[in-house]
C-alpha atoms as a PDB file:
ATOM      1  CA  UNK A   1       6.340 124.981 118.923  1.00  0.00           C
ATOM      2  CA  UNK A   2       3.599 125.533 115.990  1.00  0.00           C
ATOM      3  CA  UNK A   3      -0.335 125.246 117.028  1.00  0.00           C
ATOM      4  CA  UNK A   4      -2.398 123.710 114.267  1.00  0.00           C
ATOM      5  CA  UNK A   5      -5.714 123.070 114.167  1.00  0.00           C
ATOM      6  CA  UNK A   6      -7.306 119.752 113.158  1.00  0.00           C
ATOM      7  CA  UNK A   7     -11.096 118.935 112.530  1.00  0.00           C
ATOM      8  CA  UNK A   8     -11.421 115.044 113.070  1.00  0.00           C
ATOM      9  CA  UNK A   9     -14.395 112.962 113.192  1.00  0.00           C
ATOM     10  CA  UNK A  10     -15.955 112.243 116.936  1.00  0.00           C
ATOM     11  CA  UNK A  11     -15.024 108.074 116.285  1.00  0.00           C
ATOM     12  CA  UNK A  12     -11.142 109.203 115.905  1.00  0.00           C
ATOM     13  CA  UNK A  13     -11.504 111.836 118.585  1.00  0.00           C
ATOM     14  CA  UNK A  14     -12.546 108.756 121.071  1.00  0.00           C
ATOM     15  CA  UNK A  15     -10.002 106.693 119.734  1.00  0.00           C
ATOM     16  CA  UNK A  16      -7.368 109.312 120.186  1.00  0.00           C
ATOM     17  CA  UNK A  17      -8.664 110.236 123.643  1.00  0.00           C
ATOM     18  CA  UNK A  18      -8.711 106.356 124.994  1.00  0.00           C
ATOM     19  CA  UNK A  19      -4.962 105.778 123.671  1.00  0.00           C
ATOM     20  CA  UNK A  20      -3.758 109.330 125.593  1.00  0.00           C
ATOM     21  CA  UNK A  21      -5.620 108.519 128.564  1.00  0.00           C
ATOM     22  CA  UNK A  22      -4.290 104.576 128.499  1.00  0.00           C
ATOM     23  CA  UNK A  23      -1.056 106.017 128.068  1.00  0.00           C
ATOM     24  CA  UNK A  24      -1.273 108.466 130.510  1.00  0.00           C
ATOM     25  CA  UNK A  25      -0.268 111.706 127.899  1.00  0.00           C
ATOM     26  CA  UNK A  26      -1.577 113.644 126.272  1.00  0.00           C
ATOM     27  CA  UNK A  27      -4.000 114.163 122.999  1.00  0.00           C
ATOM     28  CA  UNK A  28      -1.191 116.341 121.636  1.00  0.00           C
ATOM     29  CA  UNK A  29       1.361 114.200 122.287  1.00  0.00           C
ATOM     30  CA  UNK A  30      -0.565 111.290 120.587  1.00  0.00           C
ATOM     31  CA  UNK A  31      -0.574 113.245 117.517  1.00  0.00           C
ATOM     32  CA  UNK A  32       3.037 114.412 117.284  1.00  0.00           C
ATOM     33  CA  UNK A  33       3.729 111.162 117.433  1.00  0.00           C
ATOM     34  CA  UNK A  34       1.459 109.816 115.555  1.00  0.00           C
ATOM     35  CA  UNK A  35       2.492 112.418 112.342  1.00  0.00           C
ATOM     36  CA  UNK A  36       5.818 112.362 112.967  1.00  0.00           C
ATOM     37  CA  UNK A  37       5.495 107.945 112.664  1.00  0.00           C
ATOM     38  CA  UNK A  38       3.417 108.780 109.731  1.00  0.00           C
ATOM     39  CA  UNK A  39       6.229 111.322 108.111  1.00  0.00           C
ATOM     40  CA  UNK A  40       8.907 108.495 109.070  1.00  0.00           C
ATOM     41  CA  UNK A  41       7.177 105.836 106.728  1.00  0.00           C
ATOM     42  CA  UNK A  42       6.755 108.185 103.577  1.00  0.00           C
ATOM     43  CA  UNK A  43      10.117 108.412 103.489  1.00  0.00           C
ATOM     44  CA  UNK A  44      10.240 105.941 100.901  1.00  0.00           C
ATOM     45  CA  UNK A  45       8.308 107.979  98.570  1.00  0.00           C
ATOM     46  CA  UNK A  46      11.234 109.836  98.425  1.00  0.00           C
ATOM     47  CA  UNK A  47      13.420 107.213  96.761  1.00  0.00           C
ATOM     48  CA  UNK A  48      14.058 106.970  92.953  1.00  0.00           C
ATOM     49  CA  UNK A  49      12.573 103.796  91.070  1.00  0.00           C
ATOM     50  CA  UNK A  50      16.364 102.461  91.019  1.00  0.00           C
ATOM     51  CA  UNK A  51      16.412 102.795  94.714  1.00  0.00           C
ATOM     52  CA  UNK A  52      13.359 101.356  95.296  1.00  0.00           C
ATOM     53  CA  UNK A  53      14.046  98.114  93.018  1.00  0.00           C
ATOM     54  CA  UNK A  54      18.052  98.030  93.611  1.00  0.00           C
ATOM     55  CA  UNK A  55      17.503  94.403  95.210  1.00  0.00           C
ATOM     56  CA  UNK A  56      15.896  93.569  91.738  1.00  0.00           C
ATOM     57  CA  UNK A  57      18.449  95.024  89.453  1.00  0.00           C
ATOM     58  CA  UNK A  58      20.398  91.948  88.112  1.00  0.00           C
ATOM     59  CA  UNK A  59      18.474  89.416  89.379  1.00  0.00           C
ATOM     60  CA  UNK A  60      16.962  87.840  85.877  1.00  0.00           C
ATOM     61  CA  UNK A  61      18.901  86.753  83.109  1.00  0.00           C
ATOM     62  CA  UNK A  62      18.746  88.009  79.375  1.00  0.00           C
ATOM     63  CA  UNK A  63      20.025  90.489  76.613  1.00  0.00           C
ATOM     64  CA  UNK A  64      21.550  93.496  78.834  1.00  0.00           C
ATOM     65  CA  UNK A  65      20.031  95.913  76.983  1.00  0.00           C
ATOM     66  CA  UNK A  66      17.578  95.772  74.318  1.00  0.00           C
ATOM     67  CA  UNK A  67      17.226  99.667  73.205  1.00  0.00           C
ATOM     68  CA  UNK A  68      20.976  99.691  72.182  1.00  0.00           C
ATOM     69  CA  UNK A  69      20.367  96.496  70.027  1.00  0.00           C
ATOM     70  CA  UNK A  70      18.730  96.935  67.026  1.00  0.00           C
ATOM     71  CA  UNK A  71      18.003  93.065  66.192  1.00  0.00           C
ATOM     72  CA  UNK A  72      15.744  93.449  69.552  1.00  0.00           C
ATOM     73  CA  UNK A  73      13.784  95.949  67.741  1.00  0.00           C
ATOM     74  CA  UNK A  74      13.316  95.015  64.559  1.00  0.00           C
ATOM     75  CA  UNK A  75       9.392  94.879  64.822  1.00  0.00           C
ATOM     76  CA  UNK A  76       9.023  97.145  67.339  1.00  0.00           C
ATOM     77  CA  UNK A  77       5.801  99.326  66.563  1.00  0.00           C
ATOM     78  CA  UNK A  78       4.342  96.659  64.558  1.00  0.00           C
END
């Protein structure tokens, strides 16, 4: 296993302490699992646009699509 090293301020420190000692772990163990919950939810920011907005895709109605139409862009600029 990799040691890092992490400067936090003394309110997180207590924080952290009080949830490993209410849990009966420890500090360490907090933080894996607190990163690797962290790591977990960013996954998401890993998804294209399309992925993200699949459930949207479809959903409204109107021309299918406008830059292959050129009556759609007939004062486009102006």
């Amino acid at each position: 296993m990799k040691t890092i090293r992490v400067k936090v301020p003394d309110e997180l420190a207590a924080r952290l302490t009080a949830v490993a000692r209410r849990r009966r772990t420890s500090t360490s163990q907090v933080v894996r699992e607190a990163i690797g919950a962290f790591l977990r939810g960013n996954a998401q920011l890993r998804k294209s646009i399309g992925e993200l907005a699949s459930d949207l895709i479809g959903s409204v109605e109107g021309p299918g699509d406008l830059s292959h139409n050129s009556r759609y862009l007939d004062d486009f600029g102006r």
